[in-house]
N, C-alpha and C. Protein backbone atom coordinates (compact mmCIF):
# COMPACT_ATOMS: atom_id res chain seq x y z
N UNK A 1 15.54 14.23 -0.87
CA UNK A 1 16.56 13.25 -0.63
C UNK A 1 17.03 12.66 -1.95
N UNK A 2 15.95 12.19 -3.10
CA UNK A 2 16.29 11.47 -4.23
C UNK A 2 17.41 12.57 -5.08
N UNK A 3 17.18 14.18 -4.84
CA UNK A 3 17.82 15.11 -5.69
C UNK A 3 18.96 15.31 -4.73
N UNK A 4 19.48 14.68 -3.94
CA UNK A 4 20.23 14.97 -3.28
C UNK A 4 21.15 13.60 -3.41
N UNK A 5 20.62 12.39 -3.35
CA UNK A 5 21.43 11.24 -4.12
C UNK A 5 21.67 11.44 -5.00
N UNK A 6 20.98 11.95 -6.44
CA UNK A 6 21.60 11.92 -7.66
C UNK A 6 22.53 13.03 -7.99
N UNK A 7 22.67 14.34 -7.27
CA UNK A 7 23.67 14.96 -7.37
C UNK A 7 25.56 14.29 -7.57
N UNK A 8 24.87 13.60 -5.79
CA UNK A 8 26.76 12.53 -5.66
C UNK A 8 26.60 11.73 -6.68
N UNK A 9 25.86 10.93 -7.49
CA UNK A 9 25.92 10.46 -7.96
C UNK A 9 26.75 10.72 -9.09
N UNK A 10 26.25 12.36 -9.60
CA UNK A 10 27.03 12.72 -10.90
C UNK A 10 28.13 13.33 -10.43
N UNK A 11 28.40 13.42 -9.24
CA UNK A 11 29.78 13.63 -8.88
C UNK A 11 29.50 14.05 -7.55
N UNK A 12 31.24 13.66 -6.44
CA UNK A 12 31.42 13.83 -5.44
C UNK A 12 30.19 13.13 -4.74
N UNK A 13 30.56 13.55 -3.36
CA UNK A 13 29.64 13.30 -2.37
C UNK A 13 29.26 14.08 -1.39
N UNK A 14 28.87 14.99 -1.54
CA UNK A 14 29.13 16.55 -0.45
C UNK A 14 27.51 15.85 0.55
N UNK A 15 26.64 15.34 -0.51
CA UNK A 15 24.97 15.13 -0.21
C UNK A 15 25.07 14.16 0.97
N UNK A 16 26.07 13.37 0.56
CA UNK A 16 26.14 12.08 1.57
C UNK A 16 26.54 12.77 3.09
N UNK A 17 27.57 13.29 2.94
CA UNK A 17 28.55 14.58 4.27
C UNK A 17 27.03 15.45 4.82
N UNK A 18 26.45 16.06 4.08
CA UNK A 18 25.25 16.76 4.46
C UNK A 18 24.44 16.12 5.30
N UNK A 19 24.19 15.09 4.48
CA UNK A 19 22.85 14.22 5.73
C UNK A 19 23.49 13.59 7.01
N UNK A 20 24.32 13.48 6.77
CA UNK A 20 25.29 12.59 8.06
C UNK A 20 25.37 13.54 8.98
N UNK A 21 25.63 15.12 8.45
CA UNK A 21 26.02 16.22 9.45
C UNK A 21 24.87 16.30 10.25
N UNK A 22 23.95 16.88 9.25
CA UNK A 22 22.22 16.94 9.95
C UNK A 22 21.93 15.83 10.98
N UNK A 23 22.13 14.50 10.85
CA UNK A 23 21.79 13.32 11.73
C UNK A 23 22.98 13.93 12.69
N UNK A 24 23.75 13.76 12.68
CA UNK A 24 24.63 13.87 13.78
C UNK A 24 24.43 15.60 14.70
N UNK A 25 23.77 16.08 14.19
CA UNK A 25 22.74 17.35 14.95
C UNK A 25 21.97 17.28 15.68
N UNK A 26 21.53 16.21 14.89
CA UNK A 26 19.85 15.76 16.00
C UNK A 26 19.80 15.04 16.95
N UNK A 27 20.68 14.33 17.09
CA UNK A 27 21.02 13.71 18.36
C UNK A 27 21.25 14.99 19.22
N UNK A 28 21.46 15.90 18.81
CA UNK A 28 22.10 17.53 20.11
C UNK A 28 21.00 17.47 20.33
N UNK A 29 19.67 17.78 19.88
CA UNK A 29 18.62 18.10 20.41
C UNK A 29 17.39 17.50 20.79
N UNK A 30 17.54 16.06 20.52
CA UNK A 30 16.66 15.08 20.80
C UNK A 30 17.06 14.29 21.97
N UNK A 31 16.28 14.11 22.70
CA UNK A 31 17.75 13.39 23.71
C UNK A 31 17.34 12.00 23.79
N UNK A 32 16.60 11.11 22.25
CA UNK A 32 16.98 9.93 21.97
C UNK A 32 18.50 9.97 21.17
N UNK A 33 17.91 11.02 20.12
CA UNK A 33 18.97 11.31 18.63
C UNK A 33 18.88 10.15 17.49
N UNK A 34 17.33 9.51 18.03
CA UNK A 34 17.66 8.19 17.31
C UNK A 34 16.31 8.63 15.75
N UNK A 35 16.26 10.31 15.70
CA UNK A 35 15.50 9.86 14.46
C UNK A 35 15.90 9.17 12.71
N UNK A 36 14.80 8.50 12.04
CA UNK A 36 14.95 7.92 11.12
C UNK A 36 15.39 8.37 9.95
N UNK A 37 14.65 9.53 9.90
CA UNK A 37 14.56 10.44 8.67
C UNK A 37 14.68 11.73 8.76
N UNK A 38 14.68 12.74 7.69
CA UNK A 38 14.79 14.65 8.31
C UNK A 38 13.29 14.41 8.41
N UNK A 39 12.52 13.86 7.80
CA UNK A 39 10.79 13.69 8.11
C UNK A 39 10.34 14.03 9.43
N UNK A 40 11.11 12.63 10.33
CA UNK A 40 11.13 12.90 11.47
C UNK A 40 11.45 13.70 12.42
N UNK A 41 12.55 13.90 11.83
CA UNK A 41 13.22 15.25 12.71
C UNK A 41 12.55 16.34 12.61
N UNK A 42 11.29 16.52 11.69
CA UNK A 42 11.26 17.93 11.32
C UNK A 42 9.58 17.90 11.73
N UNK A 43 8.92 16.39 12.14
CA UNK A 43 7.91 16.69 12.65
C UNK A 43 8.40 17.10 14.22
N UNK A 44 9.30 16.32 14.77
CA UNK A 44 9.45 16.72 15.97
C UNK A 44 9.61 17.76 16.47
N UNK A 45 10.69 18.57 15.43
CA UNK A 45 10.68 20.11 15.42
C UNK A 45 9.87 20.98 15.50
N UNK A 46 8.21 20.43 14.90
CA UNK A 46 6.96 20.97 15.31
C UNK A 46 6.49 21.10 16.17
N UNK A 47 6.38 19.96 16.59
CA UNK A 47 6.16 19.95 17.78
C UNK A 47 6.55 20.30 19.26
N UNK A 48 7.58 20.63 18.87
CA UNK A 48 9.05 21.17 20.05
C UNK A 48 8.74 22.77 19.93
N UNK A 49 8.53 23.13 18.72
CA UNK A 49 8.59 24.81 18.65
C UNK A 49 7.42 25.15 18.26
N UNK A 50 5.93 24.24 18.66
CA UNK A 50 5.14 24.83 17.77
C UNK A 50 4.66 25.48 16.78
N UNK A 51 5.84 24.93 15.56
CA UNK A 51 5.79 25.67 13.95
C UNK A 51 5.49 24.96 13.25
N UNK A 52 5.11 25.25 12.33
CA UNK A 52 4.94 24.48 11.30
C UNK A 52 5.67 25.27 9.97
């Protein structure tokens, strides 16, 4: 996430568009959609598909 802020930082904002897209994904498949972080999203994903 931090290499992904300092990218926009040195220009544009594609990083900011990225994470917003991803959040706005996870709501498709969560049927809160209310996770916090990709952290979260990606333990849940474990647990949903049994992967790690």
């Amino acid at each position: 996430m931090n290499a992904i802020w300092e990218e926009d930082a040195a220009s544009g904002n594609g990083g900011r568009e990225m994470i917003e897209a991803l959040r706005d994904a996870f709501r498709c498949v969560h049927h809160d959609g209310d996770f916090g972080s990709v952290e979260e999203y990606l333990q849940f994903r474990r647990l949903n598909v049994g992967a790690r």
